[in-house]
Protein backbone atom coordinates (compact mmCIF):
# COMPACT_ATOMS: atom_id res chain seq x y z
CA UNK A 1 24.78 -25.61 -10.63
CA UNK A 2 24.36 -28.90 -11.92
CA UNK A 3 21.13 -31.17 -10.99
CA UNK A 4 23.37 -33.62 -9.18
CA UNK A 5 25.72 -30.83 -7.30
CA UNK A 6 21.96 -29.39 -5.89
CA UNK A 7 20.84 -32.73 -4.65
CA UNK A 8 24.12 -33.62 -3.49
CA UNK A 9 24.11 -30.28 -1.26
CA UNK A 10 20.06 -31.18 -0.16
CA UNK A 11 20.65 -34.26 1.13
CA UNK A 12 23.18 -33.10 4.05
CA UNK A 13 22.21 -33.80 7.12
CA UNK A 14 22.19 -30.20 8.13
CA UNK A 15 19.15 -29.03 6.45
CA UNK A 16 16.94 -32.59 7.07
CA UNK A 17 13.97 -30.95 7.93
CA UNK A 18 13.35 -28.17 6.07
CA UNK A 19 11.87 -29.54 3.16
CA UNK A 20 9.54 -32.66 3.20
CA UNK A 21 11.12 -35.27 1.01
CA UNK A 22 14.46 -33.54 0.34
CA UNK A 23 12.04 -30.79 -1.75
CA UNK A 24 13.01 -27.56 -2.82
CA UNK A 25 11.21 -23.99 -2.89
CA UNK A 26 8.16 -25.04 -5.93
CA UNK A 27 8.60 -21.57 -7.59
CA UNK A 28 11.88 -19.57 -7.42
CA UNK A 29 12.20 -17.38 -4.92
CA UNK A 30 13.77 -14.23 -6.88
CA UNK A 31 16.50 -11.76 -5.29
CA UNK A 32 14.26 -9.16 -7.02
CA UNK A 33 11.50 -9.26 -9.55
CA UNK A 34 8.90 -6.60 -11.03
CA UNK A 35 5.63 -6.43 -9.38
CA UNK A 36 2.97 -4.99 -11.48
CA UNK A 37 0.17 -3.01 -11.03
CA UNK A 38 -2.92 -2.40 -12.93
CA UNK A 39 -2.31 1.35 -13.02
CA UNK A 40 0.48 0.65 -15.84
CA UNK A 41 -2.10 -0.29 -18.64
CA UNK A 42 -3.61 2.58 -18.14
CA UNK A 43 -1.06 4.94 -19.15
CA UNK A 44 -0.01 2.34 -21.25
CA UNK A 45 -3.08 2.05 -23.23
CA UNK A 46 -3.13 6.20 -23.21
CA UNK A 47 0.44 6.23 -25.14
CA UNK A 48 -1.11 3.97 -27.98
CA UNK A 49 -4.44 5.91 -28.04
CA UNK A 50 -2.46 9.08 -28.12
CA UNK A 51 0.04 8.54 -30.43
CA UNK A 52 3.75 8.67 -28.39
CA UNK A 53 2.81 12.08 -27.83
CA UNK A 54 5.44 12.05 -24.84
CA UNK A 55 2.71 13.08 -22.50
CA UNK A 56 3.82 10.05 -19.86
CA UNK A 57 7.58 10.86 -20.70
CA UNK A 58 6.54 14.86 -19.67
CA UNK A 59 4.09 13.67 -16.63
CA UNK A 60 6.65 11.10 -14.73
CA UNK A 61 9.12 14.16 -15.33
CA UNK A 62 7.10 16.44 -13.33
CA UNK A 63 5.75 14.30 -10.93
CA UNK A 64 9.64 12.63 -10.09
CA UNK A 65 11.07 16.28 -9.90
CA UNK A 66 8.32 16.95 -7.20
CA UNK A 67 8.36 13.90 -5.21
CA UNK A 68 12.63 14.76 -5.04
CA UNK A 69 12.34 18.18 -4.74
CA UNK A 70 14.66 19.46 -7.43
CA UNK A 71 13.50 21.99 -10.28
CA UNK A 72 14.03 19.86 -13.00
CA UNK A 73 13.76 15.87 -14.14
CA UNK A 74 15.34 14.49 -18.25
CA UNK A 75 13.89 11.00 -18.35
CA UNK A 76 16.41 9.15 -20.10
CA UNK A 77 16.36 5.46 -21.01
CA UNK A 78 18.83 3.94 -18.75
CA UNK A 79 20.66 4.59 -15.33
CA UNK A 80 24.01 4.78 -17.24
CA UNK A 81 22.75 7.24 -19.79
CA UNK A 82 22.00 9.48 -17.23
CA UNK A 83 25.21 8.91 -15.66
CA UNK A 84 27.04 9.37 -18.64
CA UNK A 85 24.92 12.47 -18.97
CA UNK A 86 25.91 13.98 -15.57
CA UNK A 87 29.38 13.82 -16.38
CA UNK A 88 29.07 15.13 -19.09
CA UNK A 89 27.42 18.33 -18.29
CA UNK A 90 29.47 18.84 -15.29
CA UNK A 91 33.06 18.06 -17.10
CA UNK A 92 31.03 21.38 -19.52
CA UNK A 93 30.76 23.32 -16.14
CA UNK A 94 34.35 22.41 -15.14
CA UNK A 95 36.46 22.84 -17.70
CA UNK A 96 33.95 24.59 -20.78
CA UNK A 97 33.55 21.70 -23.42
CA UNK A 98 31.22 18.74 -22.82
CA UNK A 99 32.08 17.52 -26.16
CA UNK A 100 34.73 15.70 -26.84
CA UNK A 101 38.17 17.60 -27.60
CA UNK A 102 39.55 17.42 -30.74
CA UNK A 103 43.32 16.38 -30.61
CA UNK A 104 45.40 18.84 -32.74
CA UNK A 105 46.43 17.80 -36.93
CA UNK A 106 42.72 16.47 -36.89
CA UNK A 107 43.97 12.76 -35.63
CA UNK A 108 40.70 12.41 -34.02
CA UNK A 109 39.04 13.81 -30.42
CA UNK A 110 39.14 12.70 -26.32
CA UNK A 111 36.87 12.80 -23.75
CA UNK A 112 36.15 15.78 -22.01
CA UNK A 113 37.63 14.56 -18.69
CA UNK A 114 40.65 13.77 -20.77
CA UNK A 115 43.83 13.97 -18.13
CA UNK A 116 41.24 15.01 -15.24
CA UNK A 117 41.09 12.62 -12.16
CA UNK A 118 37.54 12.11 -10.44
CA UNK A 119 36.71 10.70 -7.55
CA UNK A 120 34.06 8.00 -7.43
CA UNK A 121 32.62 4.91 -4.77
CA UNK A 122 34.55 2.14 -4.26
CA UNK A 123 31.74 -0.06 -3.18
CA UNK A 124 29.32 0.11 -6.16
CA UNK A 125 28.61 -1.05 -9.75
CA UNK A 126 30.73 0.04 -12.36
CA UNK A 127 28.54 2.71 -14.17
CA UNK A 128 30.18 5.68 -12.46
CA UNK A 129 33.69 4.26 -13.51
CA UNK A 130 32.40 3.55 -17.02
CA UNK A 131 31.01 6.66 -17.29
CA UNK A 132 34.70 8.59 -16.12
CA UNK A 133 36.24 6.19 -18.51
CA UNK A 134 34.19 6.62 -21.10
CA UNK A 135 35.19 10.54 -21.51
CA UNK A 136 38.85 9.85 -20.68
CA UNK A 137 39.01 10.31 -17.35
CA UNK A 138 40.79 8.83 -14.29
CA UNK A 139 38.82 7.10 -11.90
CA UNK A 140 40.18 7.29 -8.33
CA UNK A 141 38.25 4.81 -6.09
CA UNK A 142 36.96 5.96 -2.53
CA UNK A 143 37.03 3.39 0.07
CA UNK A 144 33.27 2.85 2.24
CA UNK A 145 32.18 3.88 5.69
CA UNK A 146 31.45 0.62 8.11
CA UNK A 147 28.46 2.73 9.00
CA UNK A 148 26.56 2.65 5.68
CA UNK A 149 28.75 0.82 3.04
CA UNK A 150 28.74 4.01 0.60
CA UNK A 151 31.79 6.66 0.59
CA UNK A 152 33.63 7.45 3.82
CA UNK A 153 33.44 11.24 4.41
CA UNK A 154 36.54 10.55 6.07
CA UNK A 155 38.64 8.81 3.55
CA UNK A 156 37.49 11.37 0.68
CA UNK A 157 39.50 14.44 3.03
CA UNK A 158 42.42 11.97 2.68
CA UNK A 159 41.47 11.44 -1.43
CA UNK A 160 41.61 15.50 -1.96
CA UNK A 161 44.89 15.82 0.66
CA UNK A 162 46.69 13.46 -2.02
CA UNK A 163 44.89 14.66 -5.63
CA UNK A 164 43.92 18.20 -4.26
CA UNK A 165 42.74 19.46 -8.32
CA UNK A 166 39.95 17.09 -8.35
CA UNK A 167 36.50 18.93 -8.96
CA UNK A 168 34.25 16.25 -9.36
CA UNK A 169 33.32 13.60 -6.94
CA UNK A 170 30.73 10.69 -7.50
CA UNK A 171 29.06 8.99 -5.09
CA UNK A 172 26.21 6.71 -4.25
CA UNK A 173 23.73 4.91 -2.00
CA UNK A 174 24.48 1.44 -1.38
CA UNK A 175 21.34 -1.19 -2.00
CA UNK A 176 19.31 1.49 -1.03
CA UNK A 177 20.74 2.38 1.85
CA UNK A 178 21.87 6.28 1.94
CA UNK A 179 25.27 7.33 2.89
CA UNK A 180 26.58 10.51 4.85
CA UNK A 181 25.55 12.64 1.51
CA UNK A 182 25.06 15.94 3.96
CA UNK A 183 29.06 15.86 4.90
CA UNK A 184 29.98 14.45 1.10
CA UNK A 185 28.23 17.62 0.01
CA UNK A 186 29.82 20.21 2.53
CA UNK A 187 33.11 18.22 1.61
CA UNK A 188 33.10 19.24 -2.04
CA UNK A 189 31.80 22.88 -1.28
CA UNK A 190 35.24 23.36 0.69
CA UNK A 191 37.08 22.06 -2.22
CA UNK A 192 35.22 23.86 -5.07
CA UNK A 193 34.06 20.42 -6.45
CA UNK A 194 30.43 19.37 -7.92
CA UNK A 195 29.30 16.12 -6.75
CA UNK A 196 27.12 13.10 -8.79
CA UNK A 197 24.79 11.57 -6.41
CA UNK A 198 24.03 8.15 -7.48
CA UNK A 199 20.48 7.47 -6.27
CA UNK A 200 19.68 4.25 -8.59
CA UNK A 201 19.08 2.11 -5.91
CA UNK A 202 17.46 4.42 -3.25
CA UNK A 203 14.54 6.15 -4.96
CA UNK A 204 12.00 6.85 -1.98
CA UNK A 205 15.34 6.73 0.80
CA UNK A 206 15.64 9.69 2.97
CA UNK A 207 18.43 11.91 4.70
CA UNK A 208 16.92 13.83 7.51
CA UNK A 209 13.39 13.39 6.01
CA UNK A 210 15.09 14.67 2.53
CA UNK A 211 14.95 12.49 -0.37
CA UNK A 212 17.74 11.20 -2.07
CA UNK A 213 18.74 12.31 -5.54
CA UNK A 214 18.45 16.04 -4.29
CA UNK A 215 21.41 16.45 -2.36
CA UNK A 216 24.35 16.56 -5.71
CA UNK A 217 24.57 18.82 -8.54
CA UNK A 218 23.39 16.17 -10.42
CA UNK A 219 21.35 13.32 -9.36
CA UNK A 220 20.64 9.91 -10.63
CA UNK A 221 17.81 7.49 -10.68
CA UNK A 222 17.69 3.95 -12.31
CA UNK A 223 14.31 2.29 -12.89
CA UNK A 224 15.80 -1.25 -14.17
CA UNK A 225 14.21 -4.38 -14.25
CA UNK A 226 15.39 -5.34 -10.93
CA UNK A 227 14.96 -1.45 -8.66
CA UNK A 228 12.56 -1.16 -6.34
CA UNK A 229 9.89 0.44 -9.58
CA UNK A 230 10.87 -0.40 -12.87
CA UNK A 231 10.09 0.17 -16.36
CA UNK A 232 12.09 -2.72 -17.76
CA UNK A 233 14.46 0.07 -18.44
CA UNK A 234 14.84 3.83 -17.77
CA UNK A 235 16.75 6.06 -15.64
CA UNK A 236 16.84 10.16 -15.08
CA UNK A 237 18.62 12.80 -14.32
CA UNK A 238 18.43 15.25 -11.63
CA UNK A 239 19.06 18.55 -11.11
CA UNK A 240 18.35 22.46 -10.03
CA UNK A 241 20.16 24.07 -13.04
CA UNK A 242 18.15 25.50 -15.85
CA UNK A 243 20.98 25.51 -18.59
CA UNK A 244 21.69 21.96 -17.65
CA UNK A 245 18.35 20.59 -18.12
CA UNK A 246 17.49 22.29 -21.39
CA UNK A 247 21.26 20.47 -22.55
CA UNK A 248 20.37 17.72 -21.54
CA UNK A 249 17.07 17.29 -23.39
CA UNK A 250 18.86 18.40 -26.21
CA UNK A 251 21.81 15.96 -26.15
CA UNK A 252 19.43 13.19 -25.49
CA UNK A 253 17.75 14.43 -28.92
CA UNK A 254 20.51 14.28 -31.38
CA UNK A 255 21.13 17.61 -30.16
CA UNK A 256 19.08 19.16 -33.40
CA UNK A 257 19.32 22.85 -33.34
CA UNK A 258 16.25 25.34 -34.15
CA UNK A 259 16.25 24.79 -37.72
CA UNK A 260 13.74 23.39 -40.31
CA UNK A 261 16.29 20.79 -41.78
CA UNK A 262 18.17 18.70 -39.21
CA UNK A 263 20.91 21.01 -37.85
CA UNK A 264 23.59 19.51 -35.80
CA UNK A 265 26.26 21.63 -33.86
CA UNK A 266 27.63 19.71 -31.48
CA UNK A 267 27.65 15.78 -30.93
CA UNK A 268 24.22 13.96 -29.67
CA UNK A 269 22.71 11.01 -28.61
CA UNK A 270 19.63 9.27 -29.09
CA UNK A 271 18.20 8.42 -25.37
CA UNK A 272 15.14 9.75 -24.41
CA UNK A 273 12.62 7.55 -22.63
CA UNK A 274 9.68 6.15 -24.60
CA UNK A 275 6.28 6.92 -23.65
CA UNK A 276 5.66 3.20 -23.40
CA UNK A 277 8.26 2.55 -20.44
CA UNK A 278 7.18 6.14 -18.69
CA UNK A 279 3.86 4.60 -19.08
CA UNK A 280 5.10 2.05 -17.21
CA UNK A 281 7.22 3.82 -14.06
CA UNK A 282 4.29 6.37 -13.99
CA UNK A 283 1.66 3.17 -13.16
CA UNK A 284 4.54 2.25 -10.41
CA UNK A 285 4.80 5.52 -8.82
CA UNK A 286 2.10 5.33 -7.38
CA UNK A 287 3.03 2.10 -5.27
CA UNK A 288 6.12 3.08 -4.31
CA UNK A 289 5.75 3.73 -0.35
CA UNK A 290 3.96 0.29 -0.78
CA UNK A 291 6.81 -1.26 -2.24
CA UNK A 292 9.16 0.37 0.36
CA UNK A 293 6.81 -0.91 3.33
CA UNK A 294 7.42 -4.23 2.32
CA UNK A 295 11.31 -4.28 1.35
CA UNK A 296 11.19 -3.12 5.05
CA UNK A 297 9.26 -6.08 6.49
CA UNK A 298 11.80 -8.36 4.86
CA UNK A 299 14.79 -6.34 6.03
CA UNK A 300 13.24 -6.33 9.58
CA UNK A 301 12.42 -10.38 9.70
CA UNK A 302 15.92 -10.96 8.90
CA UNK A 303 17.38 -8.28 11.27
CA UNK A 304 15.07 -10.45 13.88
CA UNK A 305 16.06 -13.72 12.66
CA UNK A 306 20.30 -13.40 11.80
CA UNK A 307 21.28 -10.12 12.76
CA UNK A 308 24.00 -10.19 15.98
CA UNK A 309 24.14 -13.81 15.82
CA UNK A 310 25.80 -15.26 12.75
CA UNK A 311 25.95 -12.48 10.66
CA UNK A 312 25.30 -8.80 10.44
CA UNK A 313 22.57 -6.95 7.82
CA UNK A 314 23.36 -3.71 6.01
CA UNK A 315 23.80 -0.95 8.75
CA UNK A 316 21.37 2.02 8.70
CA UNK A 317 23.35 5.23 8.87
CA UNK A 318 22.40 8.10 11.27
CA UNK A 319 18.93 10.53 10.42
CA UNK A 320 18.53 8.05 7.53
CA UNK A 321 15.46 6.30 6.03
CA UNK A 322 16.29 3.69 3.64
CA UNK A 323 14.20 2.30 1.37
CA UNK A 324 15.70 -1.20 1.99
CA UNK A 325 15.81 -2.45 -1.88
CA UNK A 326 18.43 -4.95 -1.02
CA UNK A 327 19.23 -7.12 2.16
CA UNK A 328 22.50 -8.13 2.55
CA UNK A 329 24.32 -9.98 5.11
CA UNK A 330 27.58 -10.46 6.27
CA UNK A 331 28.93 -13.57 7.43
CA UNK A 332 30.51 -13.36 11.23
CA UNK A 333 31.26 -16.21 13.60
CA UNK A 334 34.68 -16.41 15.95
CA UNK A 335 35.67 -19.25 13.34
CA UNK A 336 36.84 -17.68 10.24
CA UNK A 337 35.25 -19.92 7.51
CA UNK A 338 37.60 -20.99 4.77
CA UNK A 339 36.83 -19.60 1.28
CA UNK A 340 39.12 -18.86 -1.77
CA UNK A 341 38.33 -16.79 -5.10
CA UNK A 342 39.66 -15.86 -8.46
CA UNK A 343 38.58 -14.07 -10.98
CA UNK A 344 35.81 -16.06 -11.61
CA UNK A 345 35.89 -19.17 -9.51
CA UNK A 346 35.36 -20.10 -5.96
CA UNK A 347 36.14 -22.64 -3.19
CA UNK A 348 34.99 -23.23 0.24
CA UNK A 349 35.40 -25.48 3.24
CA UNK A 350 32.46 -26.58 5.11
CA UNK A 351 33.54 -26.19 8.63
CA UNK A 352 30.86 -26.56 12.03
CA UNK A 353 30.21 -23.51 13.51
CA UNK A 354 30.69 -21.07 10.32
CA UNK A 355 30.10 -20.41 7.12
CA UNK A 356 31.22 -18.63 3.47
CA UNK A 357 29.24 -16.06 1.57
CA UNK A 358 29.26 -18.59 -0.97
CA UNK A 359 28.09 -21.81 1.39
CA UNK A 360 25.53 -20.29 1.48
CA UNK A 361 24.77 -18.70 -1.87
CA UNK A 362 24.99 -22.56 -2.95
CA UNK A 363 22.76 -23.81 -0.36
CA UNK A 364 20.45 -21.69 -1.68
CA UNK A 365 20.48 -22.41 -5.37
CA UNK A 366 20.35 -25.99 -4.41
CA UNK A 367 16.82 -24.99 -2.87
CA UNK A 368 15.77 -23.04 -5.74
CA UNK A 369 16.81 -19.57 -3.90
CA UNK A 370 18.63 -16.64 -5.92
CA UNK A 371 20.69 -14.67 -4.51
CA UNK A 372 24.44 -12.84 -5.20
CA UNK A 373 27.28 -12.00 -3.84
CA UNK A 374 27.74 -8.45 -2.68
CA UNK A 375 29.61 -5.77 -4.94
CA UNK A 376 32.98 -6.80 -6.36
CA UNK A 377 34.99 -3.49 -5.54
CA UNK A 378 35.88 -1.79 -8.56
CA UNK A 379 39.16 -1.21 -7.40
CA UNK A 380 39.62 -5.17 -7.80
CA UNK A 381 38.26 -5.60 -10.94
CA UNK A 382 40.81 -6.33 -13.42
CA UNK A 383 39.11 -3.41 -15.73
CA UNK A 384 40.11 -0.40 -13.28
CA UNK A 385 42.83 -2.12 -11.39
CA UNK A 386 45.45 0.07 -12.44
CA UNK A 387 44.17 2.94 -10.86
CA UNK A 388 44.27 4.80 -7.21
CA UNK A 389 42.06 3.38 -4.49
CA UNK A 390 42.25 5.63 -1.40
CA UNK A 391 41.19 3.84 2.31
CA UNK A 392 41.92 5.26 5.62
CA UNK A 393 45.56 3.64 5.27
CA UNK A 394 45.55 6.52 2.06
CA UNK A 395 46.71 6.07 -1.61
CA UNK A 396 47.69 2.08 -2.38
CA UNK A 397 50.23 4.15 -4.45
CA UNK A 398 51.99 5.39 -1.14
CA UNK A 399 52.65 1.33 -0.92
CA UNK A 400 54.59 -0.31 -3.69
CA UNK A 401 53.42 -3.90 -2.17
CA UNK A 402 49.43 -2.94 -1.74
CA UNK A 403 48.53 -5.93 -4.23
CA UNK A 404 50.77 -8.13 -2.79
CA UNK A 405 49.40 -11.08 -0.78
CA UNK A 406 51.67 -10.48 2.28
CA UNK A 407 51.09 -6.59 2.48
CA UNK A 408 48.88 -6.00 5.83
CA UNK A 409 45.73 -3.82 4.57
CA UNK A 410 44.33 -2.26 8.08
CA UNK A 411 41.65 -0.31 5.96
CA UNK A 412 39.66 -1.91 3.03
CA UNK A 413 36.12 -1.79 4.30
CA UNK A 414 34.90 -2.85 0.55
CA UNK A 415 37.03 -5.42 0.36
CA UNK A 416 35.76 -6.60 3.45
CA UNK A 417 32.20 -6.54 2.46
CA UNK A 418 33.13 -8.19 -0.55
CA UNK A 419 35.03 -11.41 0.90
CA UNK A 420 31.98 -11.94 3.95
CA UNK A 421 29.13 -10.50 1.70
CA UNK A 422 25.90 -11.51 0.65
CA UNK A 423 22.29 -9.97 -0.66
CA UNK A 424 20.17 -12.18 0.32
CA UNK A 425 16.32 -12.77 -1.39
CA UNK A 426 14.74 -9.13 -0.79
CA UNK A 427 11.64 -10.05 -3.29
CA UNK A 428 8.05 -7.95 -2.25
CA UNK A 429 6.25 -11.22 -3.97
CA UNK A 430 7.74 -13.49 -1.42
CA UNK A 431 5.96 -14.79 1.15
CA UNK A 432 6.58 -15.17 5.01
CA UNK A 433 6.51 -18.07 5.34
CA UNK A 434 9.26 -18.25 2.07
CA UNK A 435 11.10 -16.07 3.64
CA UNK A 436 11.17 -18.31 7.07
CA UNK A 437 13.01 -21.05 5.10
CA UNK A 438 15.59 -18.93 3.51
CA UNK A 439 16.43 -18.10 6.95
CA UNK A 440 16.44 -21.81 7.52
CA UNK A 441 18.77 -23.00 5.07
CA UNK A 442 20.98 -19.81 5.85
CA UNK A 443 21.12 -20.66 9.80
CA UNK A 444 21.32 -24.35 8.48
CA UNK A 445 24.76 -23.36 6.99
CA UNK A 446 26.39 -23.14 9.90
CA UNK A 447 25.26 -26.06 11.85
């Protein structure tokens, strides 16, 4: 946003007031930043003194597999890797290879979903897809619930009634907010599937006072620069199989094999986590209910401020405890506010008595405020268009004119998120009285 476009959007008369002199926030208020501790130098400064021993890596292992409550923890140094990682074992426990398949007269290899469809969340970033993609799968997109924004239990029976040889389903926990894992789960035992639980974004969330990341064959945790602790980087994978931790330590390793010379057997990678950035997660472990108590606070003075008026936060699903990493809002007034996208432009109508997702998301950059819209559905993105979405309607496949504009969609709850959706500053280092003028300029929005 240009310098004149901000001012031009400060000086309306609907947000006179909020600032003194037509000011703006004096520091950014951030969507989400790291907040550090001084219990990272110390394990920080023990991985220098100590060589990269791996005795962080080893520790944060141990102490994430207990806080959990799975057997075993491969600190890897992304999210994705351990996605990637997941699939891979369980496309090994599936169908026997986890390598990639070599394509007969030696032309070359697939993936070892190759021709295998796999059902994955809708309403969530594109790792899973990537990482189904990536080994030549299908990706076939599960719509969400309107009572948690991750999969619909519901709409998954309807995904295996139409593709009933898929055994591996992928799901996760919207901003932080857990989904109806316990029925996802009991779902895929019925149907002889294993399921990826996706816990990136929920680390510390609970179902039923369990935590999240225990519930799938494989879970997943994230510790990017933006999660609720971070490393910078990092991620890990989950899980209560022996066999598929001890493969996974070795596939992050080049997969060497017990030999005095560098023996390879089967294709490898490279992604272990450093000592440095376990150094790092380790120091935030140990804040993380703090962290959590205030995400909460700044859910909870929104829900006060917005919720049931103009707009509606995330919804907290049944038995759950979220850890509340990202507060988002939906936009709902009896006007329907006037907003157009493409790919990767917008337009909006101002209009009293309403207001777009992205009104507002320029009100607040013209304040100095970040913020984003929610997720774009994979199933829209022009990467993964091509392929099934199931809703409650079922397959858009059953419907020749499902991308047409004039086709009636009753079911799209994604979609819907998408087009009134907004994550709103969720930052533990703001302050509340900050967090009292984002509220202003969002209320101010539709005045």
């Amino acid at each position: 946003m240009t310098d004149i476009a901000a001012r031009c959007i400060r000086e309306q008369p609907r947000f006179k007031g909020i600032f003194q002199n037509k000011g703006t926030f004096e520091r950014r208020v951030r969507l989400a930043s790291p907040t550090m501790h001084s219990d990272e130098k110390t394990f920080i400064n023990q991985a220098f003194d100590e060589g990269f021993t791996g005795r962080n890596t080893a520790r944060l292992e141990k102490e994430a597999a207990e806080y959990i409550g799975v057997k075993h923890a491969v600190a890897l140094h992304s999210g994705a890797a351990a996605m990637h990682m997941a699939v891979k074992l369980a496309a090994e426990r599936l169908y026997g290879s986890a390598a990639a398949v070599p394509i007969s007269g030696g032309l070359g290899t697939v993936g070892a979903l190759q021709g295998k469809r796999v059902f994955c969340s809708d309403f969530a970033s594109s790792t899973m897809a990537d990482s189904i993609i990536s080994e030549g799968g299908e990706p076939v997109f599960v719509d969400a619930s309107d009572e948690d924004w991750s999969m619909d239990p519901e709409v998954l029976e309807i995904a295996f009634q139409r593709y009933p040889d898929v055994k591996l389903v992928m799901m996760n926990h919207a901003y932080g907010f857990p989904g109806q894992i316990m029925k996802i789960r009991e779902i895929c035992r019925d149907h002889g599937a294993l399921l990826i639980e996706d816990a990136s974004e929920s680390l510390g969330a609970k179902v039923h006072g369990k935590q999240t990341g225990s519930f799938g064959d494989y879970g997943i945790l994230s510790f990017g620069s933006d999660k609720i602790i971070t490393g910078s980087v990092g991620g890990m994978l989950l899980t209560d199989d022996d066999y598929s931790s001890k493969k996974a330590r070795s596939r992050a390793s080049h997969s060497r094999a017990a030999a005095p010379w560098r023996q390879h057997e089967e294709p490898g990678d490279d992604c272990l986590m450093s000592d440095i950035v376990a150094g790092l997660i380790l120091g935030q472990f140990r804040h993380l209910d703090e962290h959590i108590a205030k995400k909460r606070m700044i859910y909870e003075r929104y829900l006060e401020k917005l919720d049931g008026d103009i707009m509606y936060m995330n919804p907290v699903g049944e038995g759950t405890e979220p850890n509340y990493w990202m507060s988002c809002m939906t936009c709902e007034s009896n006007i329907l506010f006037q907003e157009t996208r493409s790919e990767r432009e917008y337009t909006y109508t101002n209009q009293h008595g309403t207001a777009s997702p992205m009104e507002i998301y320029d009100a607040l950059e013209a304040f100095n405020v970040e913020s984003c819209p929610v997720y774009k559905p994979m199933s829209l993105q022009p990467v993964f268009r091509n392929y099934d979405q199931i809703t409650l309607d079922g397959s858009k496949r059953e419907y020749p004119e499902f991308d047409q504009d004039g086709f009636w969609v009753r079911c799209d709850v994604a979609k819907d998120n998408f087009d009134r959706g907004l994550c709103l500053p969720s930052d533990i280092k703001m302050t509340g009285e900050e967090q009292d003028r984002v509220v202003e300029i969002v209320r101010s929005c539709f005045d």
